[in-house]
C-alpha atoms as a PDB file:
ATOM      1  CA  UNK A   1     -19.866  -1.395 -17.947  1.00  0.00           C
ATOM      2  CA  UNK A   2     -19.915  -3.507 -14.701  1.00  0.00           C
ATOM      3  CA  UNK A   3     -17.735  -6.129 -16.026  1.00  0.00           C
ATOM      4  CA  UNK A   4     -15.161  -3.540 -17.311  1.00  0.00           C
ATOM      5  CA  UNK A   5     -15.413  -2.127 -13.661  1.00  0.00           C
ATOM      6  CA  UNK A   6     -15.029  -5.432 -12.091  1.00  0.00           C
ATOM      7  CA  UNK A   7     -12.203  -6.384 -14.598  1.00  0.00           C
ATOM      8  CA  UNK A   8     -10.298  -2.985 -13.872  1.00  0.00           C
ATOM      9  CA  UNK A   9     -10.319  -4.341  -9.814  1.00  0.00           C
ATOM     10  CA  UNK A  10      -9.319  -7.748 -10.761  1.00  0.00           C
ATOM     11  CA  UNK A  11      -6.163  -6.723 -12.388  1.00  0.00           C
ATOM     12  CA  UNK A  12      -5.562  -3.990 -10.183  1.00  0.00           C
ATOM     13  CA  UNK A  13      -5.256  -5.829  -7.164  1.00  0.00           C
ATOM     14  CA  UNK A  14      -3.642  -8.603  -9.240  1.00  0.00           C
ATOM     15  CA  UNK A  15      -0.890  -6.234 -10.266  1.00  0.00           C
ATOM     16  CA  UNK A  16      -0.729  -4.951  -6.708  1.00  0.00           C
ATOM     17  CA  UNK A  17      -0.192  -8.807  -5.719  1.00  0.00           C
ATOM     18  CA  UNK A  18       2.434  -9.075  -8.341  1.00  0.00           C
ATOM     19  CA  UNK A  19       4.450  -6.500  -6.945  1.00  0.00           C
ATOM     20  CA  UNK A  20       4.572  -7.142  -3.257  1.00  0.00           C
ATOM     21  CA  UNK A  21       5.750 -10.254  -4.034  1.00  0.00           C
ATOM     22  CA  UNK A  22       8.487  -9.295  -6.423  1.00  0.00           C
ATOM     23  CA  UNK A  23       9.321  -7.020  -3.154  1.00  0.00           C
ATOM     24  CA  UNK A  24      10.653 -10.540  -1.453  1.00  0.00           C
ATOM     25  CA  UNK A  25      13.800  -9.933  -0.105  1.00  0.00           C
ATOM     26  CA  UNK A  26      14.612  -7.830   3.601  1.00  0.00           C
ATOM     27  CA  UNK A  27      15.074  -4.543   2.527  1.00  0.00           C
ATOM     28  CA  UNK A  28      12.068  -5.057   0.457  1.00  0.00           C
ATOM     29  CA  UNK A  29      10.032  -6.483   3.298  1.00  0.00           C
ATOM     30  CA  UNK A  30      11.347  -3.208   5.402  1.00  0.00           C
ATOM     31  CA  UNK A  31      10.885  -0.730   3.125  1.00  0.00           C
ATOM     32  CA  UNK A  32       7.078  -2.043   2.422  1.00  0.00           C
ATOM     33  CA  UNK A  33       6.621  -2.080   6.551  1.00  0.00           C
ATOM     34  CA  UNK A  34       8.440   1.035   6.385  1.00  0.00           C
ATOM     35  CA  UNK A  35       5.650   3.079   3.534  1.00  0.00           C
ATOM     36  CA  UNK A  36       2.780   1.400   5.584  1.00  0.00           C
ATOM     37  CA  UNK A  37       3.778   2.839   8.927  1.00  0.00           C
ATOM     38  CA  UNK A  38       3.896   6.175   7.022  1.00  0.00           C
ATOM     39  CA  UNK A  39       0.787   6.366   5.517  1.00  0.00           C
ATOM     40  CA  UNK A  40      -1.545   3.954   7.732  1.00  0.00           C
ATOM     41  CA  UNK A  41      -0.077   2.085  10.651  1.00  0.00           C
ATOM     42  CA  UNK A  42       1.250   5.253  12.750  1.00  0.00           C
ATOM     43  CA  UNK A  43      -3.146   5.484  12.897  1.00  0.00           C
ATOM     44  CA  UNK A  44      -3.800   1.697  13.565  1.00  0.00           C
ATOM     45  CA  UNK A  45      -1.211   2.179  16.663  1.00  0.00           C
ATOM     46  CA  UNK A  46      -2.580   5.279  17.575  1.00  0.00           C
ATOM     47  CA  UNK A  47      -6.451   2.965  17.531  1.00  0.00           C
ATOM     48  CA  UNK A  48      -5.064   0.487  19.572  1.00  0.00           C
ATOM     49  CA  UNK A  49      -3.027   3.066  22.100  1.00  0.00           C
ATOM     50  CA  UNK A  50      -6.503   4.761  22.441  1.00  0.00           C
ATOM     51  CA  UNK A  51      -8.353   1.401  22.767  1.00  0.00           C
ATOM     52  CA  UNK A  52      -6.251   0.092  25.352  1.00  0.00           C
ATOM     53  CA  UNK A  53      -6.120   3.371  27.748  1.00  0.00           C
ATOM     54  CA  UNK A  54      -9.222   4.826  26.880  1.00  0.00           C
ATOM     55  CA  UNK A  55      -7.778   7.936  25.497  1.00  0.00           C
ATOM     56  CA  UNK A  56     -10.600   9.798  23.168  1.00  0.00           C
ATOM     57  CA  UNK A  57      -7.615  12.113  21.432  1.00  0.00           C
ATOM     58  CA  UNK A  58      -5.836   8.811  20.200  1.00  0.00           C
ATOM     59  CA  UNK A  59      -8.971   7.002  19.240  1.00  0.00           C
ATOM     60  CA  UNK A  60     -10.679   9.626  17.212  1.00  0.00           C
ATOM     61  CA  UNK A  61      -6.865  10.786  15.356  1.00  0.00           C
ATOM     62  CA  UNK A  62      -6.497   7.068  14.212  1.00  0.00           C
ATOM     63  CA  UNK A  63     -10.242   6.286  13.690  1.00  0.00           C
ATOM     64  CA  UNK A  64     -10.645   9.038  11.489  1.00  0.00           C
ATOM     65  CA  UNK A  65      -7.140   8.954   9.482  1.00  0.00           C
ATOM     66  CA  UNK A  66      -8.208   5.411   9.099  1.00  0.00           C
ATOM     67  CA  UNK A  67     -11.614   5.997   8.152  1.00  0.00           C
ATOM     68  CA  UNK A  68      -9.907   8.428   5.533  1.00  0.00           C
ATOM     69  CA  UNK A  69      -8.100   6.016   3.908  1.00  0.00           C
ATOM     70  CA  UNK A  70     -10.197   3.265   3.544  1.00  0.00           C
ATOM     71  CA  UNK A  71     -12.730   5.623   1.887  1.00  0.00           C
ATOM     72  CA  UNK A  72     -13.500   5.778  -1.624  1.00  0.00           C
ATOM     73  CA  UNK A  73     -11.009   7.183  -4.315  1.00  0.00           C
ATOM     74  CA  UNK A  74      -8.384   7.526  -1.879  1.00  0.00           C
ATOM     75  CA  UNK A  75      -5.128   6.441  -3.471  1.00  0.00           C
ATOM     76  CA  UNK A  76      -3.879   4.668  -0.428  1.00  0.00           C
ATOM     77  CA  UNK A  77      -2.447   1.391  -1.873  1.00  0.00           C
ATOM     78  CA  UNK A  78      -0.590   3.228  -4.629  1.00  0.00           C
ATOM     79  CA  UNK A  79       0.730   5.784  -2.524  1.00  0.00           C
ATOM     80  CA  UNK A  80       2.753   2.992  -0.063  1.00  0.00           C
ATOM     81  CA  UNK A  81       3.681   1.048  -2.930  1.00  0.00           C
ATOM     82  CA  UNK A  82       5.151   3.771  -4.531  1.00  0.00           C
ATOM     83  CA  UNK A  83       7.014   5.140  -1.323  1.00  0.00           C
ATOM     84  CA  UNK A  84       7.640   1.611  -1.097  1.00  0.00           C
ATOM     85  CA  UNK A  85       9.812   1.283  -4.175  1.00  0.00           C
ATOM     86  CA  UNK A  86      11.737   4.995  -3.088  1.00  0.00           C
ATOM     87  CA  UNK A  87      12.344   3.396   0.054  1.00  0.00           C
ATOM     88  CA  UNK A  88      13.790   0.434  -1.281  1.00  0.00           C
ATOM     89  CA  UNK A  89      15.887   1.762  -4.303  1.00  0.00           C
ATOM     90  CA  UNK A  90      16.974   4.943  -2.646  1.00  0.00           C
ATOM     91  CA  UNK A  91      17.271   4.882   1.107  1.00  0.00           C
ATOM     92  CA  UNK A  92      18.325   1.283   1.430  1.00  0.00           C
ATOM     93  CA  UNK A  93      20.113   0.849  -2.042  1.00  0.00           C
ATOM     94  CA  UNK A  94      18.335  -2.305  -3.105  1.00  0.00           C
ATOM     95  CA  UNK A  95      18.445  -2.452  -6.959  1.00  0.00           C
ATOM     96  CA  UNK A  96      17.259  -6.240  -7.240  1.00  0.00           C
ATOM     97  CA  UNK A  97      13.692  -5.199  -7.969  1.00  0.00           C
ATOM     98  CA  UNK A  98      13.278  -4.079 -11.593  1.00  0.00           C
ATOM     99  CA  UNK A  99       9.413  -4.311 -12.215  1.00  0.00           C
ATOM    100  CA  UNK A 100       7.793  -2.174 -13.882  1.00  0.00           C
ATOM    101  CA  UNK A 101       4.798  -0.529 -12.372  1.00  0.00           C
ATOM    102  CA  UNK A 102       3.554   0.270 -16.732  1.00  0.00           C
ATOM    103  CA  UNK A 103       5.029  -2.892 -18.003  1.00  0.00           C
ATOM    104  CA  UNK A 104       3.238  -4.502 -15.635  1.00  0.00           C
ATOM    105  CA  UNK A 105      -0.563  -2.818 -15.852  1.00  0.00           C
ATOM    106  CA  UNK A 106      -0.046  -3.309 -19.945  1.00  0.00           C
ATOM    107  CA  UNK A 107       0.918  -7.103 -19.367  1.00  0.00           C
ATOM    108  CA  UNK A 108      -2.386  -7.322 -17.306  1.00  0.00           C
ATOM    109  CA  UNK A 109      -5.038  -5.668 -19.486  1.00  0.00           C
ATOM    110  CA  UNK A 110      -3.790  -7.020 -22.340  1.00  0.00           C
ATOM    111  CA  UNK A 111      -3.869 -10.852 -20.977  1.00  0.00           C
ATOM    112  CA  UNK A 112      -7.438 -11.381 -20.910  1.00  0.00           C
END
């Protein structure tokens, strides 16, 4: 049971490797920046704002959206690469990245 939860990991974040870098050109770069200041990174500057002039109201908003996220079974890293891929196929019309999110978690488990 532990090594089919530590093998479930291992491909996940090998998958999640995989597709950040099939995500290589600019648009892709911007709309990856672009999903991570959406979900995470409006808190991290909201941490640093607080850090940096003392403000309790900005470090407790980002401490505890970050604190949210980083806990357990929160779907953070699907969620931006997800919004991600809308970003980049939709808003900036980039159609040169045609992975498979499926294709690719089959391709995985089934490597062994």
């Amino acid at each position: 049971m532990i090594k089919k939860f530590i093998l479930f990991w291992k491909h996940f974040f090998i998958m999640v490797w995989e597709i950040i870098k099939s995500m290589r050109s600019v648009r892709g770069l911007i709309s990856l920046f672009i999903a991570y200041m959406i979900f995470h990174g409006w808190a991290l500057t909201f941490f640093v704002i607080g850090l940096i002039t003392g403000n309790a109201w900005f470090l407790g908003i980002g401490t505890a959206v970050m604190l949210f996220w980083f806990g357990p079974g929160t779907p953070v890293i699907p969620l931006i690469l997800v919004t991600a891929f809308i970003i980049q196929r939709y808003i900036l019309m980039d159609k040169s990245n045609k992975i498979s999110i499926k294709l690719k978690w089959k391709e995985l488990n089934t490597k062994k």
